[in-house]
C-alpha atoms as a PDB file:
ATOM      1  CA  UNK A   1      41.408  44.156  32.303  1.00  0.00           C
ATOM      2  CA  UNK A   2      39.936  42.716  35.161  1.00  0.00           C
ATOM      3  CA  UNK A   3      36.323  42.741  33.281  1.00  0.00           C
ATOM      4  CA  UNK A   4      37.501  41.186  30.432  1.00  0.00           C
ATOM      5  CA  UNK A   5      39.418  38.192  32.663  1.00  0.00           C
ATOM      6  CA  UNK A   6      35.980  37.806  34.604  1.00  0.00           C
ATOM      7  CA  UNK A   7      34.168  37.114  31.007  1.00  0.00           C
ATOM      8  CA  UNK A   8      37.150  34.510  29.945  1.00  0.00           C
ATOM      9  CA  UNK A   9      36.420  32.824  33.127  1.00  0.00           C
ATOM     10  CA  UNK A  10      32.472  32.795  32.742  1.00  0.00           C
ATOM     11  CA  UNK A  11      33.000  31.696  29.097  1.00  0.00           C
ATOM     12  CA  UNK A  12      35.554  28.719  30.242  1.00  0.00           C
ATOM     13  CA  UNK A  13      32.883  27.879  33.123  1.00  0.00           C
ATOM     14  CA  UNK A  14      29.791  27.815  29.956  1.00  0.00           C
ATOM     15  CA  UNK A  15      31.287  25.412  28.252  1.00  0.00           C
ATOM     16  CA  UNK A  16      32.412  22.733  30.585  1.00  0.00           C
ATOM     17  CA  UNK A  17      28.945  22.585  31.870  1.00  0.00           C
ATOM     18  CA  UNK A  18      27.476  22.502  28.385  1.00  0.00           C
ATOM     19  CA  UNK A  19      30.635  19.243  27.665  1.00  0.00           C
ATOM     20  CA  UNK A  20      28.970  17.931  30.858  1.00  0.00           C
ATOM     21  CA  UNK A  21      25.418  17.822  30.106  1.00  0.00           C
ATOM     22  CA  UNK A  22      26.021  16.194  26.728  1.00  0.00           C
ATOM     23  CA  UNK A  23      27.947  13.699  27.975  1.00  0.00           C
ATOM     24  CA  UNK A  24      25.028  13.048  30.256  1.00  0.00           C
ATOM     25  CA  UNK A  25      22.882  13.349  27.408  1.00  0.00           C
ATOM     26  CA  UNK A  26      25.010  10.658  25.534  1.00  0.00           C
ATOM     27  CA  UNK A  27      25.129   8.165  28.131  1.00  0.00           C
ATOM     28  CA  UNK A  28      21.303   8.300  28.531  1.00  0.00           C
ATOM     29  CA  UNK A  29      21.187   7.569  24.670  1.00  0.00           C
ATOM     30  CA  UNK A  30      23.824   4.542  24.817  1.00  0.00           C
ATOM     31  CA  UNK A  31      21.438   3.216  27.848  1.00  0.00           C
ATOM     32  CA  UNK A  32      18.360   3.308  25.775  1.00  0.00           C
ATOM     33  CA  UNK A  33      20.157   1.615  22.749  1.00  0.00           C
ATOM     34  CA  UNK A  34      22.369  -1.032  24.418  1.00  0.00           C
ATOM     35  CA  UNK A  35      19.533  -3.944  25.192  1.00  0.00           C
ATOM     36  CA  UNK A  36      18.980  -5.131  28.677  1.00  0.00           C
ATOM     37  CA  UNK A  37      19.623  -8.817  29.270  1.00  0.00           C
ATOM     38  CA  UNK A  38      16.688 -10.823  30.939  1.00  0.00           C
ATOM     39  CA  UNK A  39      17.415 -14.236  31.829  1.00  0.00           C
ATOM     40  CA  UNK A  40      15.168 -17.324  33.954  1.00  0.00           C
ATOM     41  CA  UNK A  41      16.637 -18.896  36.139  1.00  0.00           C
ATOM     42  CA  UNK A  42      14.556 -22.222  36.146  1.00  0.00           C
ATOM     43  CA  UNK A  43      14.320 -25.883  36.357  1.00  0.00           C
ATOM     44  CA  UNK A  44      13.149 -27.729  33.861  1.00  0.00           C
ATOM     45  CA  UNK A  45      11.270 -30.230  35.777  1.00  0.00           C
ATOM     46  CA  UNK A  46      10.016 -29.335  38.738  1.00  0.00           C
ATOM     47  CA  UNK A  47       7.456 -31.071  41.931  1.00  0.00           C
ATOM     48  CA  UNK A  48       4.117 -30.175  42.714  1.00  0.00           C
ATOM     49  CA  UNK A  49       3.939 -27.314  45.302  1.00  0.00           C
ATOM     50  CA  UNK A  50       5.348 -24.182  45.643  1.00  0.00           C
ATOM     51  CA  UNK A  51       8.461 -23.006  44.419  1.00  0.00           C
ATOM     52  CA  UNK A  52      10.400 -19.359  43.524  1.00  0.00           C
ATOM     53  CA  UNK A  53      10.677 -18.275  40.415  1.00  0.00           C
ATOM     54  CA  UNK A  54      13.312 -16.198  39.736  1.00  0.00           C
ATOM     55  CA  UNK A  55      14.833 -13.714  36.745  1.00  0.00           C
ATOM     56  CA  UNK A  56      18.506 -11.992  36.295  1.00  0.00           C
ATOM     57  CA  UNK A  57      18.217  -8.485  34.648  1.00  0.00           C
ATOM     58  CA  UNK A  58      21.550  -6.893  33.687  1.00  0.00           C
ATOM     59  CA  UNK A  59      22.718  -4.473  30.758  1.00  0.00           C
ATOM     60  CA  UNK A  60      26.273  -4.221  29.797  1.00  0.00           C
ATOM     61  CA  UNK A  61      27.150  -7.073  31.910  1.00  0.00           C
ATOM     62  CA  UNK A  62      26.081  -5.221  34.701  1.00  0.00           C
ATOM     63  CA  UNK A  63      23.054  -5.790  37.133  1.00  0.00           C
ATOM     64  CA  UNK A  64      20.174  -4.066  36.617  1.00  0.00           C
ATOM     65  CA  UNK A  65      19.039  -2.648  40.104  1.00  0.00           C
ATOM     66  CA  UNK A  66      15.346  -1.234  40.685  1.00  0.00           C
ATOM     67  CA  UNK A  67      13.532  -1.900  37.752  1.00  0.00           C
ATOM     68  CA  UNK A  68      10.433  -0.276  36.691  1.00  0.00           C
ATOM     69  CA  UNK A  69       8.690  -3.192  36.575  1.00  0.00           C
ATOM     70  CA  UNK A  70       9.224  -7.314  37.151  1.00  0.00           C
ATOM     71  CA  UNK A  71       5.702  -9.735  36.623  1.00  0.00           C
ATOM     72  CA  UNK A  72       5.927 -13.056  36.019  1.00  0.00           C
ATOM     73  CA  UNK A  73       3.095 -14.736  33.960  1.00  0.00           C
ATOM     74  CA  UNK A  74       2.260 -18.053  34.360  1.00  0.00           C
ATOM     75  CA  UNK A  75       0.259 -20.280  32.924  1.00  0.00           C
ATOM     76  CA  UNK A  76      -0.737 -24.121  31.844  1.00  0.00           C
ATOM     77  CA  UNK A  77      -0.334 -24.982  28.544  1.00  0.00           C
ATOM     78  CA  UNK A  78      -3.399 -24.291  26.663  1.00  0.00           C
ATOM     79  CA  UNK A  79      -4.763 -21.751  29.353  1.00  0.00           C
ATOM     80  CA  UNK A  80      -3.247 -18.884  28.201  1.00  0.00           C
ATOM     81  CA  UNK A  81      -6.497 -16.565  28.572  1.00  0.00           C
ATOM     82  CA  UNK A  82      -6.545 -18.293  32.353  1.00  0.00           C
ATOM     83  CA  UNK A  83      -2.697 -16.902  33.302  1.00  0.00           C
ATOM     84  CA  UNK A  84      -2.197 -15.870  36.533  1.00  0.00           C
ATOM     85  CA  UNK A  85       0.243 -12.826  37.314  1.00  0.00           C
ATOM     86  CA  UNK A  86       2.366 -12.435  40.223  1.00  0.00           C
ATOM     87  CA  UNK A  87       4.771  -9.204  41.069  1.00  0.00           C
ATOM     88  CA  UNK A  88       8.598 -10.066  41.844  1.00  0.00           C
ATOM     89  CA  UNK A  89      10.543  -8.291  44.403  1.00  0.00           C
ATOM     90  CA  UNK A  90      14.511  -7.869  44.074  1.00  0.00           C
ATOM     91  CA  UNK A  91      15.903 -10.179  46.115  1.00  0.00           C
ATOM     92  CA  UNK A  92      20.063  -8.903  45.556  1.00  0.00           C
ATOM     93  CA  UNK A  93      21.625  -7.043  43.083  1.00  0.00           C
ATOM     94  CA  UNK A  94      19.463  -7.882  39.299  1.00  0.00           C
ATOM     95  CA  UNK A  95      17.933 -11.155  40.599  1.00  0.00           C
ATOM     96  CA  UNK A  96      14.007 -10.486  41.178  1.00  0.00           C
ATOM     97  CA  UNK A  97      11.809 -13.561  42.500  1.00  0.00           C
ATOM     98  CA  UNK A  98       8.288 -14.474  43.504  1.00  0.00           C
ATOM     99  CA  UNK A  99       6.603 -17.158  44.759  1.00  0.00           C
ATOM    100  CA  UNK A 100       4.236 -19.195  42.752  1.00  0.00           C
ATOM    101  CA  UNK A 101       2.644 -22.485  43.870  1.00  0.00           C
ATOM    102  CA  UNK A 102       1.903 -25.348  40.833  1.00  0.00           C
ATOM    103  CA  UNK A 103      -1.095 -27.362  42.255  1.00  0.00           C
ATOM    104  CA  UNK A 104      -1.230 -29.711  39.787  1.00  0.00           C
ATOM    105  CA  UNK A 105       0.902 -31.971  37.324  1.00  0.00           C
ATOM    106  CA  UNK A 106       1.047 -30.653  33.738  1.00  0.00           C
ATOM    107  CA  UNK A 107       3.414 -28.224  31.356  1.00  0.00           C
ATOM    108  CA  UNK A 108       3.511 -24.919  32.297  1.00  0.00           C
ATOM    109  CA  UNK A 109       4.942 -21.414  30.710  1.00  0.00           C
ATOM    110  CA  UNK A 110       6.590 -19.004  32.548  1.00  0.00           C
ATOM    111  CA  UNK A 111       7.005 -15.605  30.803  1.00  0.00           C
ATOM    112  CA  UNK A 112       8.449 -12.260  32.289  1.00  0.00           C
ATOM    113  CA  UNK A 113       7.774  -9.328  31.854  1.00  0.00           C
ATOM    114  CA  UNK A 114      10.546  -6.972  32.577  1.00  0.00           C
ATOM    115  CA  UNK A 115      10.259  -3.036  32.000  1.00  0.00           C
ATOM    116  CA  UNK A 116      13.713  -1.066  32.863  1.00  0.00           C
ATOM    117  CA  UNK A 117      16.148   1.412  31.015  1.00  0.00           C
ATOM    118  CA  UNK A 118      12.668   2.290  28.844  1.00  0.00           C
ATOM    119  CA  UNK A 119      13.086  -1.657  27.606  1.00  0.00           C
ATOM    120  CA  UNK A 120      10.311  -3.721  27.958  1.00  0.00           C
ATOM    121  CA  UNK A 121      11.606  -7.384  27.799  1.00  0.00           C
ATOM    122  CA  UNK A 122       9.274 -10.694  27.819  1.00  0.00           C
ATOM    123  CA  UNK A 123      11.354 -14.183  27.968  1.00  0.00           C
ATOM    124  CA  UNK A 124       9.720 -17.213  28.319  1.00  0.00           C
ATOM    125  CA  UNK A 125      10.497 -20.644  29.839  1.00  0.00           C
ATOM    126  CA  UNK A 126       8.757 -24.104  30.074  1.00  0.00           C
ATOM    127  CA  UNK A 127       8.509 -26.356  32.653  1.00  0.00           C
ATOM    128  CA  UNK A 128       7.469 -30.148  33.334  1.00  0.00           C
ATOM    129  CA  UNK A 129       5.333 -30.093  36.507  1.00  0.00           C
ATOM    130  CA  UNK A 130       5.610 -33.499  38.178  1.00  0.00           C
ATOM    131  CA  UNK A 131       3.833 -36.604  35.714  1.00  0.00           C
ATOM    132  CA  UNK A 132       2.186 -34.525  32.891  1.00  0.00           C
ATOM    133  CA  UNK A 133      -0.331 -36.678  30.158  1.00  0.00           C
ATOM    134  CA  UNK A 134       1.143 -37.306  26.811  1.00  0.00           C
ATOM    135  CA  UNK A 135      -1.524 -35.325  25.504  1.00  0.00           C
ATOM    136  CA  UNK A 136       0.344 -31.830  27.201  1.00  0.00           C
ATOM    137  CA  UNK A 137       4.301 -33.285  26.277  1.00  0.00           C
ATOM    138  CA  UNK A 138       2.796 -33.261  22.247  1.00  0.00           C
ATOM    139  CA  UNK A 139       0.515 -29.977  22.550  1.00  0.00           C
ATOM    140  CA  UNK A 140       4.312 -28.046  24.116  1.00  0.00           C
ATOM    141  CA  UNK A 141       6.412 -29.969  21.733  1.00  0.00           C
ATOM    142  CA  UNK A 142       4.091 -28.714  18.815  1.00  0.00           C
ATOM    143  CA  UNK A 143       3.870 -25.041  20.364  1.00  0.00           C
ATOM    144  CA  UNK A 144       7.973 -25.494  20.107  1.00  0.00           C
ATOM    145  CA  UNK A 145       8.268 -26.654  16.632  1.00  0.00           C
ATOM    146  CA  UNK A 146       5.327 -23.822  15.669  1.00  0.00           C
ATOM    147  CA  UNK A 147       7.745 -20.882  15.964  1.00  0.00           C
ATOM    148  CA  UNK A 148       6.440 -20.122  19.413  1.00  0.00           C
ATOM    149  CA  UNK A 149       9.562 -18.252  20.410  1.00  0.00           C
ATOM    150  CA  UNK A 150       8.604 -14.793  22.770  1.00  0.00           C
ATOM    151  CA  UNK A 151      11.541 -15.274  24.932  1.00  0.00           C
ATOM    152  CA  UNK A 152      13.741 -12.221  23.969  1.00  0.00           C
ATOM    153  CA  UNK A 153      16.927 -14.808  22.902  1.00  0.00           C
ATOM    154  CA  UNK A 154      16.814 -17.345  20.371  1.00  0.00           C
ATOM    155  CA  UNK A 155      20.006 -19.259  19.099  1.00  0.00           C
ATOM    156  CA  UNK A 156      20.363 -21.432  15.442  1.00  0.00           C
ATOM    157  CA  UNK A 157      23.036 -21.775  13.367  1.00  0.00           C
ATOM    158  CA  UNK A 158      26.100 -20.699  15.638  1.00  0.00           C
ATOM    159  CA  UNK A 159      23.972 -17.471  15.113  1.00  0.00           C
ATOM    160  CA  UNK A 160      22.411 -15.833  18.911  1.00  0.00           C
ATOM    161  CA  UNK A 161      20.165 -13.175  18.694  1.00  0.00           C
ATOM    162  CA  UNK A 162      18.976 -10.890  21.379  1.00  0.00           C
ATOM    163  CA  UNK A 163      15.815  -8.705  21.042  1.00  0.00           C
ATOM    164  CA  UNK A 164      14.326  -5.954  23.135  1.00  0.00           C
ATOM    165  CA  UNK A 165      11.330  -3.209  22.522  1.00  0.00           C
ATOM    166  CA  UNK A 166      11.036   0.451  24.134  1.00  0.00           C
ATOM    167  CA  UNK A 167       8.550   3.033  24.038  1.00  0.00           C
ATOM    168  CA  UNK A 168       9.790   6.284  21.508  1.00  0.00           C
ATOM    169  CA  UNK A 169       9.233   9.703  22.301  1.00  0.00           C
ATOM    170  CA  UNK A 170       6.142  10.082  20.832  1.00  0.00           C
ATOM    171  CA  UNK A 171       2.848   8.267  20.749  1.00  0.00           C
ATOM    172  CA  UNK A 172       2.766   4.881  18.968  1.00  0.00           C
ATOM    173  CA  UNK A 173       6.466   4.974  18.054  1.00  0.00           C
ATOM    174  CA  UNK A 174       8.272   1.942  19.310  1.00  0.00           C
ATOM    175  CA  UNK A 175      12.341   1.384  18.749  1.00  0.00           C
ATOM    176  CA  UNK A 176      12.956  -2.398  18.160  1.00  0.00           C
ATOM    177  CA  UNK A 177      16.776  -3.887  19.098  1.00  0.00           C
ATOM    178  CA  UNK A 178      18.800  -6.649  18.282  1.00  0.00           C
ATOM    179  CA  UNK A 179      21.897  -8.012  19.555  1.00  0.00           C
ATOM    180  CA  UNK A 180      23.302 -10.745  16.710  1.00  0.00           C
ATOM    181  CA  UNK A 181      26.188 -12.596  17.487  1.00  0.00           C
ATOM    182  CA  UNK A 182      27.692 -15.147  15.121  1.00  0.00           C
ATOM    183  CA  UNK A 183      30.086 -17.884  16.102  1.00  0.00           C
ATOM    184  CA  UNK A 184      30.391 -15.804  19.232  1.00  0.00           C
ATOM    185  CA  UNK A 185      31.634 -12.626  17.644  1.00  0.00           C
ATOM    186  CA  UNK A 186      29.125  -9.761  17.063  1.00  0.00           C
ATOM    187  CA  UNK A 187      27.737 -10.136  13.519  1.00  0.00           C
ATOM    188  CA  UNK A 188      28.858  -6.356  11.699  1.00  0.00           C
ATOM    189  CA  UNK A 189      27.604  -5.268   8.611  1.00  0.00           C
ATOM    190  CA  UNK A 190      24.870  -7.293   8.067  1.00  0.00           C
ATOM    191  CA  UNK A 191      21.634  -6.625   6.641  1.00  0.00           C
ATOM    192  CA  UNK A 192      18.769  -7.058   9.056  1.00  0.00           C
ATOM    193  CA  UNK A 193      14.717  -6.326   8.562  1.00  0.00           C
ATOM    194  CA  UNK A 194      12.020  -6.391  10.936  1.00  0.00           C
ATOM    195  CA  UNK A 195       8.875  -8.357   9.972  1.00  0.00           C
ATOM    196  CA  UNK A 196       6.286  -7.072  12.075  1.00  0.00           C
ATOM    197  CA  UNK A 197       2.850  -8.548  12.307  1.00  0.00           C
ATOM    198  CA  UNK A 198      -0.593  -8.030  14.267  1.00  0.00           C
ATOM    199  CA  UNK A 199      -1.747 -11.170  16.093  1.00  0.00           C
ATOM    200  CA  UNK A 200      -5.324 -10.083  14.623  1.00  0.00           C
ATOM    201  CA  UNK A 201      -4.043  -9.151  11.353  1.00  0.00           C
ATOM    202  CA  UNK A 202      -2.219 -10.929   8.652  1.00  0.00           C
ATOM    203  CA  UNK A 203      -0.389  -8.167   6.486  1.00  0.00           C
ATOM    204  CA  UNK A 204       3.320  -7.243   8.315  1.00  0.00           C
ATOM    205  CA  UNK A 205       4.587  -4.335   8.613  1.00  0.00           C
ATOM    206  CA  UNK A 206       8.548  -4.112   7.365  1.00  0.00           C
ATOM    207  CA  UNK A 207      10.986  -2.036   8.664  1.00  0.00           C
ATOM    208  CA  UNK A 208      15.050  -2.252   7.581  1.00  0.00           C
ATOM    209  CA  UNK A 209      17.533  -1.902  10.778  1.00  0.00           C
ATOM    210  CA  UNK A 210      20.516  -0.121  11.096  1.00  0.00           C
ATOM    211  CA  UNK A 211      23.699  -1.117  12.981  1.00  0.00           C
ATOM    212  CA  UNK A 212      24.266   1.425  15.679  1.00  0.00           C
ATOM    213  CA  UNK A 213      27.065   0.271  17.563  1.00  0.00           C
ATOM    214  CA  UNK A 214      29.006  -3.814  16.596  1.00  0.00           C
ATOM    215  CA  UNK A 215      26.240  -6.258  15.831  1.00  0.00           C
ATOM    216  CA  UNK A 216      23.368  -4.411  17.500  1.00  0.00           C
ATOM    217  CA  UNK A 217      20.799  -2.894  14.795  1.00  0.00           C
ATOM    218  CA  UNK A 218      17.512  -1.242  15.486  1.00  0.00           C
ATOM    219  CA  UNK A 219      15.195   0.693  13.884  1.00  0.00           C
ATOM    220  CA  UNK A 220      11.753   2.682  14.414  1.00  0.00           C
ATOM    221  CA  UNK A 221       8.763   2.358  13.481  1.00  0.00           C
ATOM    222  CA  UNK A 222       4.842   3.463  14.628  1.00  0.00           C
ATOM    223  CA  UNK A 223       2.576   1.321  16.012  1.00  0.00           C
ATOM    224  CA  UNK A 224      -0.644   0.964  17.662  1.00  0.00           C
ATOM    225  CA  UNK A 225      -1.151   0.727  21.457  1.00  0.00           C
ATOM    226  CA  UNK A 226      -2.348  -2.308  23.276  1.00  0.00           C
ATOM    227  CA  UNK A 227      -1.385  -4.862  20.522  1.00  0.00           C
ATOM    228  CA  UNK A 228       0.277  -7.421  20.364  1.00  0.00           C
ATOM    229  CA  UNK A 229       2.561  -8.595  17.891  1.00  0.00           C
ATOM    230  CA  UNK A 230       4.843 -11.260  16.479  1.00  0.00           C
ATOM    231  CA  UNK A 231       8.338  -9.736  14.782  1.00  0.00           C
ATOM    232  CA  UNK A 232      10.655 -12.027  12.500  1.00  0.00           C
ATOM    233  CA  UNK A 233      13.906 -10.829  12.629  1.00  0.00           C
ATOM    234  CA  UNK A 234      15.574 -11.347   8.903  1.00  0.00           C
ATOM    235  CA  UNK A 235      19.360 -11.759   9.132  1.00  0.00           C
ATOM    236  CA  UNK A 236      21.821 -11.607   5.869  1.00  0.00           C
ATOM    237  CA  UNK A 237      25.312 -10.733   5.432  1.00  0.00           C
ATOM    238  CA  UNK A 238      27.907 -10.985   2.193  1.00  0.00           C
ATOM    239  CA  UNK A 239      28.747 -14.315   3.284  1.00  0.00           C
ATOM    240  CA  UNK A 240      25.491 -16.374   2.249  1.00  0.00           C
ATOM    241  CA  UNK A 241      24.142 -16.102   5.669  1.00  0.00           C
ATOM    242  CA  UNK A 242      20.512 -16.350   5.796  1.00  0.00           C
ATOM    243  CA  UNK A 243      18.392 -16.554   9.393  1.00  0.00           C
ATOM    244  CA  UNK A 244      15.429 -15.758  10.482  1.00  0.00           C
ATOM    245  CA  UNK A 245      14.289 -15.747  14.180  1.00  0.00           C
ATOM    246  CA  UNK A 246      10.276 -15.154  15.662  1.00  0.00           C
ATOM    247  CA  UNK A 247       9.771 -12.980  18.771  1.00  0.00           C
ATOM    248  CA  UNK A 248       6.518 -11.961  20.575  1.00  0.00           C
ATOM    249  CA  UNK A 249       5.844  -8.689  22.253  1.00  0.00           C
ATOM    250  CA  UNK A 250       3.017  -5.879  23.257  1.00  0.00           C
ATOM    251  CA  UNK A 251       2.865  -2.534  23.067  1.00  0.00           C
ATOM    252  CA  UNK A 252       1.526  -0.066  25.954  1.00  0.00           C
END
């Protein structure tokens, strides 16, 4: 008797740990597919000298404390190759800064890049740097009407969309996300493809998402290392609702 109340109890002691661990498996899997938010927090305009750049990283509302990872890339328009890279520290709770001095008048792009929860996030933000020539003001204005949209959050047509990158398990394989909201209200049941092109190479690679949790929709696909890319993201739904937004990232 006593034997066979020891096994119950070893049995009943099995299985909670095993409802434990994949629970904590679960939650690991929600973290990977619910995309981090990565905002700059920036002027538009801004003096010549020295000034602190700053970013807020949170996922599910909440702050996103010690990243992997927080760079800021900066750089005048037209110099991209000539950017200049500069690590941010946390300075509270999901707010990460640096200090970065503009020595001249001009437009300039600030772009993060923000690796945490196996996300790798790059928004970008533009800034007027005390009197720049009218030459810059039409080059950033064209760059804007050009579909020049890597920031990871792009908004037309009462329609936001959020989008965020992480490495797969294996080699190459890369799990894109996208948060749609429409008229403030995730967008369900739509029908959303990936357009995914090489900045060397013009033939795309397509991929069709699927919606794993309210208007969030991801898919994976392989890629090669060390590239990057431009993705369209093709929104429809039953309604007549076309969209299509542009986003930039790299792979590692």
């Amino acid at each position: 008797m006593k034997k066979l109340l020891l096994l119950l109890i070893i049995l009943i002691l099995s299985a909670c740990a095993s409802n434990a661990d994949d629970e904590n498996s679960n939650d690991g899997t929600e973290d990977t597919l619910t995309p981090i938010s990565v905002e700059i927090l920036m002027d538009d305009q801004l003096e010549v000298g020295e000034h602190t750049l700053q970013v807020k990283v949170t996922h599910n509302d909440e702050p996103v404390t010690e990243a992997d990872e927080v760079e800021f890339e900066v750089w005048q328009q037209g110099q991209k190759e000539e950017s200049t890279f500069v690590t941010a520290e946390e300075n509270e709770e999901g707010l990460y800064t640096a200090e970065y001095n503009f020595q001249e008048d001009g437009i300039y792009h600030i772009q993060s890049h923000v690796t945490a929860k196996s996300q790798h996030v790059m928004p970008k933000h533009q800034v007027q740097v005390g009197n720049p020539t009218e030459t810059d003001e039409h080059e950033a204005h064209e760059d804007e009407d050009g579909h020049d949209h890597s920031h990871d959050h792009s908004h037309s047509n009462n329609v936001d969309v959020d989008f965020n990158h992480q490495n797969g398990e294996s080699s190459g394989q890369e799990i894109l996300n996208v948060n749609i909201s429409l008229n403030d209200e995730p967008l369900e049941e739509g029908r959303v493809r990936f357009e995914i092109k090489p900045d060397d190479d013009e033939h795309p690679v397509w991929a069709d998402a699927e919606e794993t949790e309210s208007g969030v929709y991801t898919s994976e696909v392989e890629l090669d290392a060390e590239t990057s890319y431009t993705v369209t993201v093709h929104i429809e739904n039953d309604d007549g609702l076309h969209e299509h937004e542009d986003f930039q990232f790299e792979t590692e």
